[in-house]
Protein backbone atom coordinates (compact mmCIF):
# COMPACT_ATOMS: atom_id res chain seq x y z
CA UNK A 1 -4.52 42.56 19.39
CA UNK A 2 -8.13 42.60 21.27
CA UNK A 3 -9.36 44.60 18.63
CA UNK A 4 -8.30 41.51 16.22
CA UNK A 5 -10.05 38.99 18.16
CA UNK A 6 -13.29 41.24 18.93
CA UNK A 7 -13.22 41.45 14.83
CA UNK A 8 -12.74 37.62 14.06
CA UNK A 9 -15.77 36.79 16.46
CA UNK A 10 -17.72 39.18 14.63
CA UNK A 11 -16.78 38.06 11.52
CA UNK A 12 -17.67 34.41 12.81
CA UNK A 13 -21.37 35.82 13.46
CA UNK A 14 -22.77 35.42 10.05
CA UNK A 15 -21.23 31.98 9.43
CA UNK A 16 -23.14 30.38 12.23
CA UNK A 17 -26.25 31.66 11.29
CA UNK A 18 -26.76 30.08 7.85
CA UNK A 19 -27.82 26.66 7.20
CA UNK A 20 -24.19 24.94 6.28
CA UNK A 21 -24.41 21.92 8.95
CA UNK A 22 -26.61 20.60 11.13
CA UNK A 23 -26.66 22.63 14.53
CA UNK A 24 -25.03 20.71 17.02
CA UNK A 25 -27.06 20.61 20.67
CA UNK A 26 -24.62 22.27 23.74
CA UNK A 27 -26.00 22.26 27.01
CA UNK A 28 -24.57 23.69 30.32
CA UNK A 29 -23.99 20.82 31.94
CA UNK A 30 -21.74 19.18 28.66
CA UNK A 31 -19.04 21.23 29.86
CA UNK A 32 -18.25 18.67 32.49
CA UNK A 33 -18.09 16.16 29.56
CA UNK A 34 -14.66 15.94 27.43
CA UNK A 35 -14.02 16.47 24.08
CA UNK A 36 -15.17 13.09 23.03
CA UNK A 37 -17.71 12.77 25.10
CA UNK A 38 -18.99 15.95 23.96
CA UNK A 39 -18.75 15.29 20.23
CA UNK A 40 -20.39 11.52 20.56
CA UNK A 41 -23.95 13.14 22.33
CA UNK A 42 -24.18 15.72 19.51
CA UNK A 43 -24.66 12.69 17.49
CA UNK A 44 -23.11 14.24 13.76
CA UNK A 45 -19.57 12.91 14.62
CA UNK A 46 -20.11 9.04 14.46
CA UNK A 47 -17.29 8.81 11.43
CA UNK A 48 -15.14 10.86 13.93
CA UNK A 49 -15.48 9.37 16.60
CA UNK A 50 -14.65 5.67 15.11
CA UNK A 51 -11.74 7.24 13.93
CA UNK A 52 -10.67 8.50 16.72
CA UNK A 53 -10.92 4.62 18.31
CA UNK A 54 -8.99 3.24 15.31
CA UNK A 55 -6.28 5.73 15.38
CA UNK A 56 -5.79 5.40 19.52
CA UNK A 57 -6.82 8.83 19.93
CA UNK A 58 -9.59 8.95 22.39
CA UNK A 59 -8.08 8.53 25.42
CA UNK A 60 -5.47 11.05 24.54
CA UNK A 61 -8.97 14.14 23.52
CA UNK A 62 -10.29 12.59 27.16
CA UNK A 63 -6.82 13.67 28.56
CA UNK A 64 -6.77 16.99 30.74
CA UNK A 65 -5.84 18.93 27.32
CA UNK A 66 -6.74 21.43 26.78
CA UNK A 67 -7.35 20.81 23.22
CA UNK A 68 -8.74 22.82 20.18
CA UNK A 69 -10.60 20.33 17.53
CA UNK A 70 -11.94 21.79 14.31
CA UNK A 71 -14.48 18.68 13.95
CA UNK A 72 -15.83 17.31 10.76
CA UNK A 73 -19.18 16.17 10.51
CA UNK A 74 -20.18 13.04 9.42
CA UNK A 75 -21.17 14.49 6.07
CA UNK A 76 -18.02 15.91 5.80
CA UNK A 77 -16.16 12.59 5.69
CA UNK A 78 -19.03 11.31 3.88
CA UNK A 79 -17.71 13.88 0.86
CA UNK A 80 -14.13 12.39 0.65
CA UNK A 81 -13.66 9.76 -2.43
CA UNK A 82 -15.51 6.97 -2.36
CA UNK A 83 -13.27 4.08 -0.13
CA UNK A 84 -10.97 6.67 1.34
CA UNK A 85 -12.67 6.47 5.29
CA UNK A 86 -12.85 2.66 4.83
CA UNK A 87 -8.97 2.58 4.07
CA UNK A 88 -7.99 4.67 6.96
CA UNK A 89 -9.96 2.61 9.13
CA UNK A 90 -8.15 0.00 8.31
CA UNK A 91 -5.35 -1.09 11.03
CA UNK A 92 -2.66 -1.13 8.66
CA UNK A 93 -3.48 3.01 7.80
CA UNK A 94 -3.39 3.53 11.96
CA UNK A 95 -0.40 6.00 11.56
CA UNK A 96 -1.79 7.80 8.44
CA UNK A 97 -4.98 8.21 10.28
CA UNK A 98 -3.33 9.30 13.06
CA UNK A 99 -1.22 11.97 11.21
CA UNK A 100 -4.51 13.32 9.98
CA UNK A 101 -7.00 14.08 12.71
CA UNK A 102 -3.83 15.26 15.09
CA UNK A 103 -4.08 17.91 12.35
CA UNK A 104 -7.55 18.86 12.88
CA UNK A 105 -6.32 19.37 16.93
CA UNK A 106 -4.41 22.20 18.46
CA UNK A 107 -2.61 22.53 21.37
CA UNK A 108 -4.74 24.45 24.19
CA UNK A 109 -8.22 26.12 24.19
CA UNK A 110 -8.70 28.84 21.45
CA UNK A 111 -12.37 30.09 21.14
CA UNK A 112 -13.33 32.21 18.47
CA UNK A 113 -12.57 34.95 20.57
CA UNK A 114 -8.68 34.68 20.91
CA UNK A 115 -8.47 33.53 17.10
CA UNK A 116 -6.37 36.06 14.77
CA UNK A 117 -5.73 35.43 10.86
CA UNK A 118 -2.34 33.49 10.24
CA UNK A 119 -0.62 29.75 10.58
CA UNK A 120 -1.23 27.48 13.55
CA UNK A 121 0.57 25.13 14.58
CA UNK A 122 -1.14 21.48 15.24
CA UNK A 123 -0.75 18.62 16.95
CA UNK A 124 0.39 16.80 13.84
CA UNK A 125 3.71 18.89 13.81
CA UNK A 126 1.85 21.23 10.17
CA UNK A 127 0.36 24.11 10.35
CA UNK A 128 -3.35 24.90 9.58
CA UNK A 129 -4.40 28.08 8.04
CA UNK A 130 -6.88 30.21 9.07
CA UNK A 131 -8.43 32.86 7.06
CA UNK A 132 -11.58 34.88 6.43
CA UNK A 133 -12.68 34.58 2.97
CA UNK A 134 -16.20 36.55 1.76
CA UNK A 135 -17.18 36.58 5.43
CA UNK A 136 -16.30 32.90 6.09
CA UNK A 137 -14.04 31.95 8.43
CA UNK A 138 -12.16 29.10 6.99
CA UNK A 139 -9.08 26.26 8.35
CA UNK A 140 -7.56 25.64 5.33
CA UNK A 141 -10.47 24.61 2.51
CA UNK A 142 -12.37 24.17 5.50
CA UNK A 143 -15.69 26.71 6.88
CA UNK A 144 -16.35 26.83 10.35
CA UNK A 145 -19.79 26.32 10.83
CA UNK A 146 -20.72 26.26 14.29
CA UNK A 147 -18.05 27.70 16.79
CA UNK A 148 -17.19 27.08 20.23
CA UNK A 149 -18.92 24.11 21.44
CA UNK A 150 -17.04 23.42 25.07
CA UNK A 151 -15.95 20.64 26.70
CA UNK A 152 -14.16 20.15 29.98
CA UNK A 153 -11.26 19.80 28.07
CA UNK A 154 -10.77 22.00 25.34
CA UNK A 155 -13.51 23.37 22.74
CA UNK A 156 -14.55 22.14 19.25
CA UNK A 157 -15.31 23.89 16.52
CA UNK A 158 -17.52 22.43 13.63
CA UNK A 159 -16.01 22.19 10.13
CA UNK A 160 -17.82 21.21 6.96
CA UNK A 161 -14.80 19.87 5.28
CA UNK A 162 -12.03 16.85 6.43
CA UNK A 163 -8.92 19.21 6.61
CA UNK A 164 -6.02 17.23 4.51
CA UNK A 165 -2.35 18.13 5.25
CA UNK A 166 -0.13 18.97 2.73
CA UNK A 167 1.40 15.29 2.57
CA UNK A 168 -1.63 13.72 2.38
CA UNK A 169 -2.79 15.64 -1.14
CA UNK A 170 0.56 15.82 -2.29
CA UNK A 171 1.02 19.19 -2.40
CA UNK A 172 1.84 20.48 -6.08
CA UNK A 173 1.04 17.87 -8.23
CA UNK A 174 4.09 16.26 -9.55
CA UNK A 175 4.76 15.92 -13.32
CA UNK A 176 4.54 12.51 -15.19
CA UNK A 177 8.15 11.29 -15.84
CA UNK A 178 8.58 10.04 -19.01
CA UNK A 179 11.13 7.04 -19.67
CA UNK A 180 14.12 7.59 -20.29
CA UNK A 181 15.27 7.35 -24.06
CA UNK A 182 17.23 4.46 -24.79
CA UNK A 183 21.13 4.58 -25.55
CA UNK A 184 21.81 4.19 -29.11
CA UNK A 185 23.41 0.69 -30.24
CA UNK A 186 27.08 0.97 -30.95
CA UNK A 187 27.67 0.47 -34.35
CA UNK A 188 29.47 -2.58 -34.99
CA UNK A 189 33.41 -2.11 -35.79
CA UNK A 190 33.84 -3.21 -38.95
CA UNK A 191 35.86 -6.40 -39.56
CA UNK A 192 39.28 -5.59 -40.85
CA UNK A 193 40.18 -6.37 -44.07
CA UNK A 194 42.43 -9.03 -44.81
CA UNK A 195 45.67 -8.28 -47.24
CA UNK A 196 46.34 -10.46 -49.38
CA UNK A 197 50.07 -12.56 -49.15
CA UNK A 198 52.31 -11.81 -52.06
CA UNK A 199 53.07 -14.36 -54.24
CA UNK A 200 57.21 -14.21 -52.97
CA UNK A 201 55.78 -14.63 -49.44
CA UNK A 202 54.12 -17.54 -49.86
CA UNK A 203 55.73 -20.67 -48.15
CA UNK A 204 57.96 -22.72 -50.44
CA UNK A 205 56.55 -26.09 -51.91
CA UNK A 206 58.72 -28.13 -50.31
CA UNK A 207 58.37 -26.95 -47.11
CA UNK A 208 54.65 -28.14 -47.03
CA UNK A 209 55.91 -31.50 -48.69
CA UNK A 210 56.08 -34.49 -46.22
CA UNK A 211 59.00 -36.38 -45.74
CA UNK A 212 59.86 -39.27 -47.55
CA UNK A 213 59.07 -42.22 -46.24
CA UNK A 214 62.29 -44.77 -44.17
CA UNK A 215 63.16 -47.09 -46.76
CA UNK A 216 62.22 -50.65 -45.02
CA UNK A 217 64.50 -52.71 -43.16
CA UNK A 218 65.86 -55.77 -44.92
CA UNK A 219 63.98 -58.90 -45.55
CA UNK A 220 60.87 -57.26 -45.36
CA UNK A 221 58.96 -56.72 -48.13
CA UNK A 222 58.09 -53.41 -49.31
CA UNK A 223 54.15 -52.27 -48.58
């Protein structure tokens, strides 16, 4: 298991040392600092951090922790659609923004170091994956770019890319449904056809004749 973490920080090595994101400044004495703290002096996590604020989140990454945040830079949020950061800031998307940056944070503090291939689990409830891919360490679509920057209360770890859950992409995309096709008309019964009445069924004359009329009393003249 050693061996696997030794390998994965080694593997790290290369990543940090080409020109993906801006270096983010750590000094000695930012380890006092949290999380947030930490990530609002490097000064590339502005879009960040005014998430975190709109979401209710920063109190909770100034919390004892310890957390792990894979943190995108501003340019990485910068890369999403156009309008997409400006809707999730809005108060109405709090929970959706929630739901994704607790999915950029994991439960305790994992450095480079202690990292091993696989599916871990996030504060969002999903699971990111992490995976080495021609030398790159990657969360999900994701590169880590500049590892292990420390804070009191956890560590962060630079990302070049927002990491979307499954939900929030939709996962396979889902097939157009076409309308369904309309029930054929019934066709109309067709009106029966009428017999016609024999002759030597017919009603007699005089049964359609009306009755005579009362012959008049007496002494008045007939009409």
């Amino acid at each position: 298991m050693r061996n696997n973490f030794i390998a994965f920080s080694l593997l790290l090595a290369p990543v940090t040392g080409l020109a993906l994101a801006a270096p983010v400044a750590v000094h000695a004495e930012e380890q006092s600092k949290d999380i947030v703290s930490v990530a609002a002096d490097a000064g590339s996590f502005n879009t960040l951090a005014a998430a975190l604020e709109a979401a209710g989140l920063t109190e909770t990454l100034q919390g004892e922790g310890p957390f792990t945040v894979f943190a995108p830079t501003d340019e990485a949020f910068a890369a999403l659609p156009e309008g997409v950061v400006e809707a999730l800031l809005k108060p109405e998307n709090k929970e959706q923004l929630a739901a994704l940056l607790t999915y950029h944070v994991v439960p305790g503090e994992v450095k480079s170091a202690d990292i091993t291939p696989g599916d871990v689990a996030t504060v969002q409830g999903s699971s990111v994956t992490i995976a080495v891919e021609d030398g790159a360490v990657k969360v999900n679509n994701a590169s880590v770019v500049s590892p292990d920057v420390e804070a009191s209360n956890g560590v962060i770890h630079v990302v070049d890319q927002v990491i979307l859950p499954a939900a929030a992409t939709g996962g396979a995309e889902a097939a157009p449904q076409e309308a369904p096709e309309a029930a054929p008309a019934p066709e109309a019964a067709p009106a029966p056809e009428s017999e016609a009445v024999p002759e030597s069924e017919l009603p007699e004359a005089a049964e359609e004749v009306a009755p005579a009329a009362s012959p008049a009393p007496e002494g008045v003249p007939a009409p």
